[in-house]
Structure formats: structure tokens, C-alpha cells
Protein backbone atom coordinates (compact mmCIF):
# COMPACT_ATOMS: atom_id res chain seq x y z
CA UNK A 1 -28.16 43.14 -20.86
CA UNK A 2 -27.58 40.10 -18.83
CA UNK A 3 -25.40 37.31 -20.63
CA UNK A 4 -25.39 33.52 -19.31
CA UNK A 5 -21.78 33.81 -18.87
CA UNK A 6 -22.24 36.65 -16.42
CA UNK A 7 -24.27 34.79 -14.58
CA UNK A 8 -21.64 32.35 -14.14
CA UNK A 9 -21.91 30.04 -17.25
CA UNK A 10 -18.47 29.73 -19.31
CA UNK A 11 -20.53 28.01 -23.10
CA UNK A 12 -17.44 28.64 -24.89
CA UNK A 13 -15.10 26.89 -21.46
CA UNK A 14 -17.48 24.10 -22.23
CA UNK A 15 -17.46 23.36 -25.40
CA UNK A 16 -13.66 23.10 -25.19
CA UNK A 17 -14.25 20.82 -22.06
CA UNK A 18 -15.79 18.27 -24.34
CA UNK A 19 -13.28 18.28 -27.13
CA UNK A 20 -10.62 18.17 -24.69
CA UNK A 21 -11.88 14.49 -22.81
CA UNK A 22 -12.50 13.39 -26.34
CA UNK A 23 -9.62 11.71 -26.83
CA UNK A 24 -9.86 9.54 -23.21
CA UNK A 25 -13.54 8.60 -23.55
CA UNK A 26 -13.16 7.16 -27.23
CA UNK A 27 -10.33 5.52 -26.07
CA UNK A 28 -12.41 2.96 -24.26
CA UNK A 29 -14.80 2.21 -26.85
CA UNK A 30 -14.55 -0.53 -29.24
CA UNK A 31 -17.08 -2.38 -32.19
CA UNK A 32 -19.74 -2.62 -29.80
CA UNK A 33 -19.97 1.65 -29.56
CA UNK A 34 -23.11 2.70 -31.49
CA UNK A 35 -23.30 6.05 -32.27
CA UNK A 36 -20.55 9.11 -32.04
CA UNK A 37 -18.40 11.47 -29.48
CA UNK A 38 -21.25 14.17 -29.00
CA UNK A 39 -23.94 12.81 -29.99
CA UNK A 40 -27.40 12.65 -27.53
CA UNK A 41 -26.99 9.10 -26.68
CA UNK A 42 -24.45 6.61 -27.24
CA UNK A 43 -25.04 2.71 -27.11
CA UNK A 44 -23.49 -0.44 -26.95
CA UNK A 45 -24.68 -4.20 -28.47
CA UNK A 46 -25.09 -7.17 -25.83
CA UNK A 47 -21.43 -9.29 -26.63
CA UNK A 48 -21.48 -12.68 -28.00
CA UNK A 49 -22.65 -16.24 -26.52
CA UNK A 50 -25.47 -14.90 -24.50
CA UNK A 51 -28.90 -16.74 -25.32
CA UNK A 52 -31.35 -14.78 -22.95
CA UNK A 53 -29.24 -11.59 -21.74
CA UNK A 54 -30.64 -10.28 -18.65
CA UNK A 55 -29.22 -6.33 -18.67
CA UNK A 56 -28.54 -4.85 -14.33
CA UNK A 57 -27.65 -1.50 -13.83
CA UNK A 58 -25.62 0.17 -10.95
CA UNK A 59 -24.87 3.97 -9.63
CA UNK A 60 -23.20 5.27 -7.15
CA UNK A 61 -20.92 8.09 -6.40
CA UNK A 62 -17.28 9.00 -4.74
CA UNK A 63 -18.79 10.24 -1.80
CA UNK A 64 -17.04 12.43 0.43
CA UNK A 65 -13.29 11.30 -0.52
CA UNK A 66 -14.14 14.19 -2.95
CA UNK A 67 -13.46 17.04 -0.35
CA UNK A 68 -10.12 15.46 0.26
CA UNK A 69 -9.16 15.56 -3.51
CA UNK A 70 -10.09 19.33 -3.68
CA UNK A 71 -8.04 20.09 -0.56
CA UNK A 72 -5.07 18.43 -2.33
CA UNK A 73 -5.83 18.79 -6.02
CA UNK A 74 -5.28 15.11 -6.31
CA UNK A 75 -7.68 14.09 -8.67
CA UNK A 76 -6.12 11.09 -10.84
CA UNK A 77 -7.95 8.28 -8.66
CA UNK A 78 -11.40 9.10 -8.21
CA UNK A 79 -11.95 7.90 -11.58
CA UNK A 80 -11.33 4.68 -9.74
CA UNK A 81 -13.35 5.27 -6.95
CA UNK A 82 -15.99 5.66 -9.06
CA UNK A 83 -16.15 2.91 -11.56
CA UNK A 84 -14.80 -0.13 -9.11
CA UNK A 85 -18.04 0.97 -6.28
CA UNK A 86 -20.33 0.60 -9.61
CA UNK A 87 -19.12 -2.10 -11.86
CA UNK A 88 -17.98 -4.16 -8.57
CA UNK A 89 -21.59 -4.48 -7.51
CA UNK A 90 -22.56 -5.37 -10.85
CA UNK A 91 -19.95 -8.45 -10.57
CA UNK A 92 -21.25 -9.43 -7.52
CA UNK A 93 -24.34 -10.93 -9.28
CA UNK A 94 -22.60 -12.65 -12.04
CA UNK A 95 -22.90 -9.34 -14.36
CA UNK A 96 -20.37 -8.45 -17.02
CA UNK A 97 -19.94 -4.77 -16.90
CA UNK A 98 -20.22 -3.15 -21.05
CA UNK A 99 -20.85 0.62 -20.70
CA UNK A 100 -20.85 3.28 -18.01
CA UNK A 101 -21.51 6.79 -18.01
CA UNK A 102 -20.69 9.34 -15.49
CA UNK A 103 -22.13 12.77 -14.41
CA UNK A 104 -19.78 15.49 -12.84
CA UNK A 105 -20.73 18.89 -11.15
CA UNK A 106 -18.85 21.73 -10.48
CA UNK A 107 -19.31 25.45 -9.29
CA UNK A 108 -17.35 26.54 -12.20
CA UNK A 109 -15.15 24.46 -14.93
CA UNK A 110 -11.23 24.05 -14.38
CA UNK A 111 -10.25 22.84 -17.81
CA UNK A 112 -6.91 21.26 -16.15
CA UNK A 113 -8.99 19.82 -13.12
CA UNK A 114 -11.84 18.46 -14.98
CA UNK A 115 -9.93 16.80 -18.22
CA UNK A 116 -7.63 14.79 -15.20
CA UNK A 117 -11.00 13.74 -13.85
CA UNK A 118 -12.50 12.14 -17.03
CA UNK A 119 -9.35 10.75 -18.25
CA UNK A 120 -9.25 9.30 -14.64
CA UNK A 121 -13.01 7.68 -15.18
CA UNK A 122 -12.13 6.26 -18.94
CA UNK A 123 -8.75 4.79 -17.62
CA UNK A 124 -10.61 3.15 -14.82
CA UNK A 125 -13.22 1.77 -17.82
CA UNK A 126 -10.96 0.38 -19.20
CA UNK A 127 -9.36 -1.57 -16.53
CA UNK A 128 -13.00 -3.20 -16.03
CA UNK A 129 -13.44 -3.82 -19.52
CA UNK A 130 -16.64 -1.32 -20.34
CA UNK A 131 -17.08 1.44 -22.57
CA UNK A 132 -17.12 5.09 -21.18
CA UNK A 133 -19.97 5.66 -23.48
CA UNK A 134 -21.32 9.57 -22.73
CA UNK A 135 -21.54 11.46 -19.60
CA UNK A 136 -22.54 14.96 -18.43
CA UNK A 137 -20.32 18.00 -17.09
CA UNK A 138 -22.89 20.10 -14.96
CA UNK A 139 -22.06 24.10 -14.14
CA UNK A 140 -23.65 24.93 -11.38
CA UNK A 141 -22.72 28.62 -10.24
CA UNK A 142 -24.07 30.11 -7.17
CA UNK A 143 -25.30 27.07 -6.31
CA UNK A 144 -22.59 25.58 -5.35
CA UNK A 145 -18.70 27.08 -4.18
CA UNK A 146 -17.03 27.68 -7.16
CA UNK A 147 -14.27 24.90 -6.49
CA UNK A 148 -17.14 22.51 -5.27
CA UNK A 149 -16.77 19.00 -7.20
CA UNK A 150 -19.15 15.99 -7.13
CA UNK A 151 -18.74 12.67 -9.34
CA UNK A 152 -21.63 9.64 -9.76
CA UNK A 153 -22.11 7.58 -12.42
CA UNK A 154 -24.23 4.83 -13.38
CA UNK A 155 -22.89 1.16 -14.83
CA UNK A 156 -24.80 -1.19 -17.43
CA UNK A 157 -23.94 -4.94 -17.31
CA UNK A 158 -24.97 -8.29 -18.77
CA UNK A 159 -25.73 -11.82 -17.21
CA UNK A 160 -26.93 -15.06 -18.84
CA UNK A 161 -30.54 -15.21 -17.39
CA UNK A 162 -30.41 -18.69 -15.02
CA UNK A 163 -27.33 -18.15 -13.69
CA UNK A 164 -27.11 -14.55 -11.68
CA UNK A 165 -25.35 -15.13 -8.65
CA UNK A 166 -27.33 -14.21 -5.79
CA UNK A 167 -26.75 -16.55 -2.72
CA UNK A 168 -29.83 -18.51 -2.59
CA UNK A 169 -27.11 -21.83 -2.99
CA UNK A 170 -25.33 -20.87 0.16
CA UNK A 171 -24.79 -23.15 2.29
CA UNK A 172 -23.22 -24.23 6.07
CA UNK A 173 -19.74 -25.36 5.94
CA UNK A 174 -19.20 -23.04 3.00
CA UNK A 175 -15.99 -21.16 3.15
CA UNK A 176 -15.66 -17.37 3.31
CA UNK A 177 -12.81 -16.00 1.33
CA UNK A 178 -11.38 -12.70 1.67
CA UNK A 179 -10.03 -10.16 -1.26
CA UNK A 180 -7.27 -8.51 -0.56
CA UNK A 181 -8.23 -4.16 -0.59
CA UNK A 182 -4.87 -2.52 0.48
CA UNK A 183 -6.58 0.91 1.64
CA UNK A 184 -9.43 2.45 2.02
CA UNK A 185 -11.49 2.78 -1.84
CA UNK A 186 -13.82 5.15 -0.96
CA UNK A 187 -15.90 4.46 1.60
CA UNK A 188 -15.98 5.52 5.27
CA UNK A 189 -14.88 9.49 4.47
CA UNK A 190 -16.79 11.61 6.60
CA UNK A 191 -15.39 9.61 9.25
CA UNK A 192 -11.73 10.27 7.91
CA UNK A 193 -12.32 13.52 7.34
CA UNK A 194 -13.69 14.11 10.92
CA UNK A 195 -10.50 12.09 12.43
CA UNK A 196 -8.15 14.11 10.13
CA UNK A 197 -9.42 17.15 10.64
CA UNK A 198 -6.76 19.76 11.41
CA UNK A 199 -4.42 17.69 10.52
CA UNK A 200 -1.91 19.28 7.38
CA UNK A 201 -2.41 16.94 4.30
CA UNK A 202 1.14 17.35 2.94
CA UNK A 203 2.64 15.64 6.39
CA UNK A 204 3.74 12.48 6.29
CA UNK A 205 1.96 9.90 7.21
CA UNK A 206 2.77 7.30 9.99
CA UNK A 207 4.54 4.44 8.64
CA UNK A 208 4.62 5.77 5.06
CA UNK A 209 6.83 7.46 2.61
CA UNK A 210 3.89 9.09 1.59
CA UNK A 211 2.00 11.95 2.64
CA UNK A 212 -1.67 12.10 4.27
CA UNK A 213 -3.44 12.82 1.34
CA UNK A 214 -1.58 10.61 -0.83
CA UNK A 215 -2.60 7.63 1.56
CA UNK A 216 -5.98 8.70 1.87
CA UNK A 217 -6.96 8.98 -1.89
CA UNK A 218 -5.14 6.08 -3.20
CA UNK A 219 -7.38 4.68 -5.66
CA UNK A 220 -9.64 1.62 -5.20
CA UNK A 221 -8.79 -2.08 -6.83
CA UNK A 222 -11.50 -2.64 -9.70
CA UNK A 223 -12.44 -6.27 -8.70
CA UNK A 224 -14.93 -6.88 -11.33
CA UNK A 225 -12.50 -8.63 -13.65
CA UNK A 226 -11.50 -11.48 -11.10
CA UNK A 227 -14.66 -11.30 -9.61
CA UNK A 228 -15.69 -12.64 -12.72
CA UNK A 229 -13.26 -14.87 -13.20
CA UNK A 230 -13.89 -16.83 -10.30
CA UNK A 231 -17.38 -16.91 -10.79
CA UNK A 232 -16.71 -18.54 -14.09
CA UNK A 233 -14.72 -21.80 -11.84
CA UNK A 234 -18.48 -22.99 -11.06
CA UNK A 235 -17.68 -22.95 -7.01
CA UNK A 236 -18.75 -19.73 -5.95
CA UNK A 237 -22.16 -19.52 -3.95
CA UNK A 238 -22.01 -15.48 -3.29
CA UNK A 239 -20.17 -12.65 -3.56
CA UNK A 240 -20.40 -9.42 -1.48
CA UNK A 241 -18.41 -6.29 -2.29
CA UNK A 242 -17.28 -4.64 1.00
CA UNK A 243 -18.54 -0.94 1.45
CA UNK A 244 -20.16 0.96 3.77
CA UNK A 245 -21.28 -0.89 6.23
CA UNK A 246 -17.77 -3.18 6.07
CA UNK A 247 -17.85 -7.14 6.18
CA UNK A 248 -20.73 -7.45 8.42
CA UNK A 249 -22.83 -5.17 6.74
CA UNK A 250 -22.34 -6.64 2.96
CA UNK A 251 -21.62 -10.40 4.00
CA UNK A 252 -25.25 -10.80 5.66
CA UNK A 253 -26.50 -9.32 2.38
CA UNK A 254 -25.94 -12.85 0.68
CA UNK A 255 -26.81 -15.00 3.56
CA UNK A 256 -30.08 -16.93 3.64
CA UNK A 257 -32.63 -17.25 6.52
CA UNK A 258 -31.33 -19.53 9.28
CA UNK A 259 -27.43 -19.15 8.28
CA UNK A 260 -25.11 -17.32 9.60
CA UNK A 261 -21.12 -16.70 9.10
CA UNK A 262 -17.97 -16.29 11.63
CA UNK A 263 -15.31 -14.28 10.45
CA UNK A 264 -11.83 -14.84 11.52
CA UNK A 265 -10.64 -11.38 11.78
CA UNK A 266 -6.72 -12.65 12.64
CA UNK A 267 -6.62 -14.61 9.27
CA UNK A 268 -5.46 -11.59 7.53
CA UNK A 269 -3.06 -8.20 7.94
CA UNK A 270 -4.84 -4.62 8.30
CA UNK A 271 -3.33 -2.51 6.51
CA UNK A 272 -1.71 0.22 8.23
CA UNK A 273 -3.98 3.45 7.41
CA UNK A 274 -6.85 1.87 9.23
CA UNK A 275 -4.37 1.41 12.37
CA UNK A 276 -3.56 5.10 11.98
CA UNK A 277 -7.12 6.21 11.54
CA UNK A 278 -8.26 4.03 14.65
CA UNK A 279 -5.80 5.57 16.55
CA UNK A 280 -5.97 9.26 15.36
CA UNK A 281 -9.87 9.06 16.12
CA UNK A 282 -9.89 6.39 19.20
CA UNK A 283 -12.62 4.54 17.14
CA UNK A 284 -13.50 1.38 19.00
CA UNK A 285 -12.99 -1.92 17.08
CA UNK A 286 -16.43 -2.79 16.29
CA UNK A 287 -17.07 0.75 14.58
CA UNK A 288 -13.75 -0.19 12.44
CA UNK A 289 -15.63 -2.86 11.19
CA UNK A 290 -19.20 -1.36 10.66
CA UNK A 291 -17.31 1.29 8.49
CA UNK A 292 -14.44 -0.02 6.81
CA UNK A 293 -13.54 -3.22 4.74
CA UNK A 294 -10.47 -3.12 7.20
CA UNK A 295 -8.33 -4.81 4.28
CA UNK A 296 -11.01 -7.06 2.85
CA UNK A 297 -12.48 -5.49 -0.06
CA UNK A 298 -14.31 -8.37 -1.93
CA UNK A 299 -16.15 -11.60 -0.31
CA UNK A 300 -16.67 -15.37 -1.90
CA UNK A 301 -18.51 -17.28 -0.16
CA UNK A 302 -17.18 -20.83 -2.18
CA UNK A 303 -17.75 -24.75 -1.60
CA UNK A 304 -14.92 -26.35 0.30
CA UNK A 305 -13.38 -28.38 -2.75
CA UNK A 306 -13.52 -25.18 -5.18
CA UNK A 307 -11.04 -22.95 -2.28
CA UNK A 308 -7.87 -23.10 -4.66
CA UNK A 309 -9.46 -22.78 -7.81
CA UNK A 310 -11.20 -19.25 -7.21
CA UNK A 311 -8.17 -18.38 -5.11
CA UNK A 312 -6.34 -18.51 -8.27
CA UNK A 313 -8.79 -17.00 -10.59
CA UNK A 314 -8.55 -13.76 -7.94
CA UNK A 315 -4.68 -14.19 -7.78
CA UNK A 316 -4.00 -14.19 -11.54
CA UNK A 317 -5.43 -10.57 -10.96
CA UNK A 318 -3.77 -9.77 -8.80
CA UNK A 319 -5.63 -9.44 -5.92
CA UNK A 320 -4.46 -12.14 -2.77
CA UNK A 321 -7.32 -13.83 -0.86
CA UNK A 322 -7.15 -15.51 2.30
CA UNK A 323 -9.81 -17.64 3.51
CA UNK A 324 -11.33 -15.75 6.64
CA UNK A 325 -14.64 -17.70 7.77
CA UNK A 326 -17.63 -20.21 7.23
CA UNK A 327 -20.89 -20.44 6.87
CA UNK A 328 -22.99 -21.28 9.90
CA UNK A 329 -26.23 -23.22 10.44
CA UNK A 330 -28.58 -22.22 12.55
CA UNK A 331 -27.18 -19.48 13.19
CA UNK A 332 -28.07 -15.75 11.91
CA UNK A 333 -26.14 -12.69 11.61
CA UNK A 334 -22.10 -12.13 11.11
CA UNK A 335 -19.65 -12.66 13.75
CA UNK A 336 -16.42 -11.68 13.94
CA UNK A 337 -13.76 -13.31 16.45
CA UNK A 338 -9.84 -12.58 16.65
């Protein structure tokens, strides 16, 4: 008589799953959780002093720094990873991030794996201020390998309707400031993986007391927070978070018709695992910068007398800026000069 666990379905390994990330995902919840641990949904109430609340949502997932994690059994960042490339985009349009949930598949539960992975996730909520309010652990055997591992998850925020930001007050002689991102976050991995293949994980890498992997998967910076912050000076025209597709990509994003932007690409220090990578791979300078934020993980786009103020909203985070470019008229597109 076939059983669902022979078929490669562990009931009883999951039930224990959920009562052991109990603990972490309650952790992050606070008066405006409605409903219980377990339940079939979980909600949260719209905070205080908002008069028409306009609710955005965001998803994304980890990507392919995932393989990297399994190769090292690292898994205490991509929690990070996961929450900063959701609730960061919901920041970049004014929104207050208040609840995320996350969905994880594997070929087969690791109790010791998968706990790390969800504690990671609810620490990272609770650096960006939201509730890790339910989520979904997905067994998936003969699908998948059995030490496969994918991670998404999906963000709700809140924004006073009237005052999203959105770029439409951008304008030339605006000034382009830079946020600090002292690695990689999580974007640009099937490039990394391609330049570091055959390459042992547990060397050390150039420059750094730390291995390979440990450089590679360093967690991302969860911006949202100062993003926020800043936004709340009054000066900022834009913002544009810095993923795939690096600062040219994500910059022209938030530019109107008939402006463009120079970017001063000497007005800051790369950090030195996108030297290595550049080098390991012979990747030509512009694809650097089509794939990676190349040390820049967060954009303002700010009027010229508000420069210090959201500098310092960003910095009490934090996370240094530098300002790296302007706005353009009559001009279109992003250019970068050295």
C-alpha cells in the first residue's frame, strides 16, 4: 500500500518544521498581528496617521545566490537577500513596509537547514520593521534534487495616497546620490557562479580574511529604513534601488522624458569583490555596470539645497552616501564617465 511518505513526503518532519520556526516568526509580530501562528491567514491593521492609505505590494526571490548557499551550507543571510530586494522596492515609492510572507521549496526538509532559513527571513523582518506574518514550506520530491532550495516572498506596504514617490518632480540640476552597498546583495549570480566556477569555495579570497563563499553570500543592507527616512526630509525627487540591471538600468527607471543623468563613476570606492570578479571572469567595464550595483546599492535623486539633510537621514543608518551625478536636460539615457 503506497504511503505519502514513501513517495517522498515526511507529514510528521513537517509538522515539527512549523513548530520549530514558531518561535522566530512570532518574534516579529506586534499589536498590529491579527490572527494566530498556524492559522490559514494572518493579517495586519494599516498603522496610525494615515488618512487615505494606498496598500503596494512587492515579490521577488534570492535568485541564484541560492546554489552558492547549498554548496557551502551557509544559509544565515539569504533571509536578507530576500526581504531587503522586496521591502527596498517598496521604499523606493514612499511605501512603509508592515507584513511579508515568504514561500520556500525544497526536494526534501532538513529540519537544521530550513529552521536557519526562516529564522534568517524573520531576523531580516525585523530589521525593516514588518511582520513575518505566514509563509509556506513546499516538499517537492522527485521533482526537484533532494538538497534543491528556492526562497521568494512577497512584501505588503503602506503610503499616504498624494505623496508616493515616483519621479515625475525630477528635475535638471538635481543631484544623484549614491548609497553605500559593500558587496554584492544578491543580484548578478549566474554570472558569479559562471566566473567562480571550479574554483574551491573554502579558499581564501583575494584581499580578504575570508573565504570565497563567505564573500560571496554576505548578506544584503536592508535600505528601506533610511530610505524612508530621507524621504521623510521633503528633498527627495526619486529613488531607485540598484539590481539587476545596476545603476543604469534602475536610475533611468525614475527619469522623465527629455532628462537624462551622468554618473561620476570615480566619486566613490568599488569594493573589492567586484575587482576580483572582473578579473577572475575578464568582464569588460560596461558589463560590470549593466550587472552589478558596483558599490552603489540605493539611488536619491535630491534638490541641490536638501544634499546634507538626506545624507544624514541615510548616515544615521548607517549606510554612507556620496553624491555621484546630476540630472541632465535634454538629454536621455544614463551615462557614466570616470
Amino acid at each position: 500500500m503506497a504511503t505519502y511518505h514513501d513517495a517522498g513526503v515526511d507529514l510528521e518532519q513537517a509538522d515539527r518544521h512549523v513548530a520549530m520556526i514558531a518561535d522566530a516568526v512570532t518574534s516579529t509580530w506586534g499589536p498590529n498581528v491579527i490572527g494566530g501562528f498556524g492559522g490559514f491567514a494572518t493579517g495586519v491593521t494599516i498603522p496610525a496617521g494615515y488618512t487615505n492609505p494606498v496598500l503596494m505590494m512587492s515579490t521577488d526571490g534570492v535568485g541564484t545566490k541560492l546554489e552558492l548557499a547549498r554548496l557551502t551550507g551557509r544559509y544565515e543571510g539569504i533571509g536578507h537577500d530576500l526581504v531587503a530586494m522586496c521591502v527596498d522596492d517598496l521604499a523606493a515609492v514612499g511605501a512603509r513596509p508592515i507584513a511579508f510572507t515568504d514561500y520556500l521549496a525544497v526536494g526534501h526538509l532538513d529540519p537544521d537547514r530550513d529552521t536557519v532559513i526562516v529564522a534568517s527571513v524573520a531576523a531580516a523582518c525585523s530589521v525593516a520593521g514588518c511582520a513575518l506574518v505566514g509563509g509556506e514550506t513546499a516538499e517537492h520530491p522527485g521533482v526537484v534534487d533532494t538538497d534543491h532550495v528556492d526562497l521568494a516572498g512577497a512584501a505588503l506596504g503602506v503610503v499616504e495616497a498624494g505623496i508616493e514617490i515616483g519621479g515625475s518632480f525630477v528635475t535638471a540640476g538635481d543631484v544623484i546620490l549614491g548609497v553605500e552597498s559593500p558587496n554584492l546583495r544578491s543580484n548578478g549570480f549566474s554570472l558569479v557562479r559562471a566566473v567562480t566556477a571550479g574554483r574551491p569555495l573554502d579558499e581564501a579570497f583575494p584581499g580578504d580574511e575570508r573565504s570565497v563563499g563567505e564573500v560571496l553570500l554576505e548578506p544584503s543592507m536592508i535600505y528601506a529604513p533610511g530610505v524612508l527616512d530621507a524621504a521623510s526630509t521633503g528633498f527627495v525627487r526619486a529613488f531607485a534601488h540598484v539590481t539587476g540591471g545596476g545603476i543604469p538600468g534602475n536610475l533611468i527607471r525614475v527619469l522623465p522624458d527629455g532628462l537624462g543623468a551622468e554618473i561620476d563613476t570615480g566619486t566613490w570606492v568599488r569594493p573589492n569583490v567586484f575587482n576580483v570578479i572582473q578579473k577572475w571572469g575578464a568582464v569588460q567595464d560596461d558589463e560590470m555596470y549593466r550587472v552589478f550595483n558596483m558599490g552603489i546599492g540605493y539611488l536619491a535623486v535630491v534638490a541641490p539645497d536638501g544634499i546634507d539633510a538626506v545624507a544624514d537621514a541615510f548616515n544615521t543608518h548607517g549606510h554612507p552616501t556620496h553624491r555621484i551625478g546630476t540630472v541632465i536636460g535634454g538629454s536621455s539615457g544614463v551615462r557614466l564617465i570616470s
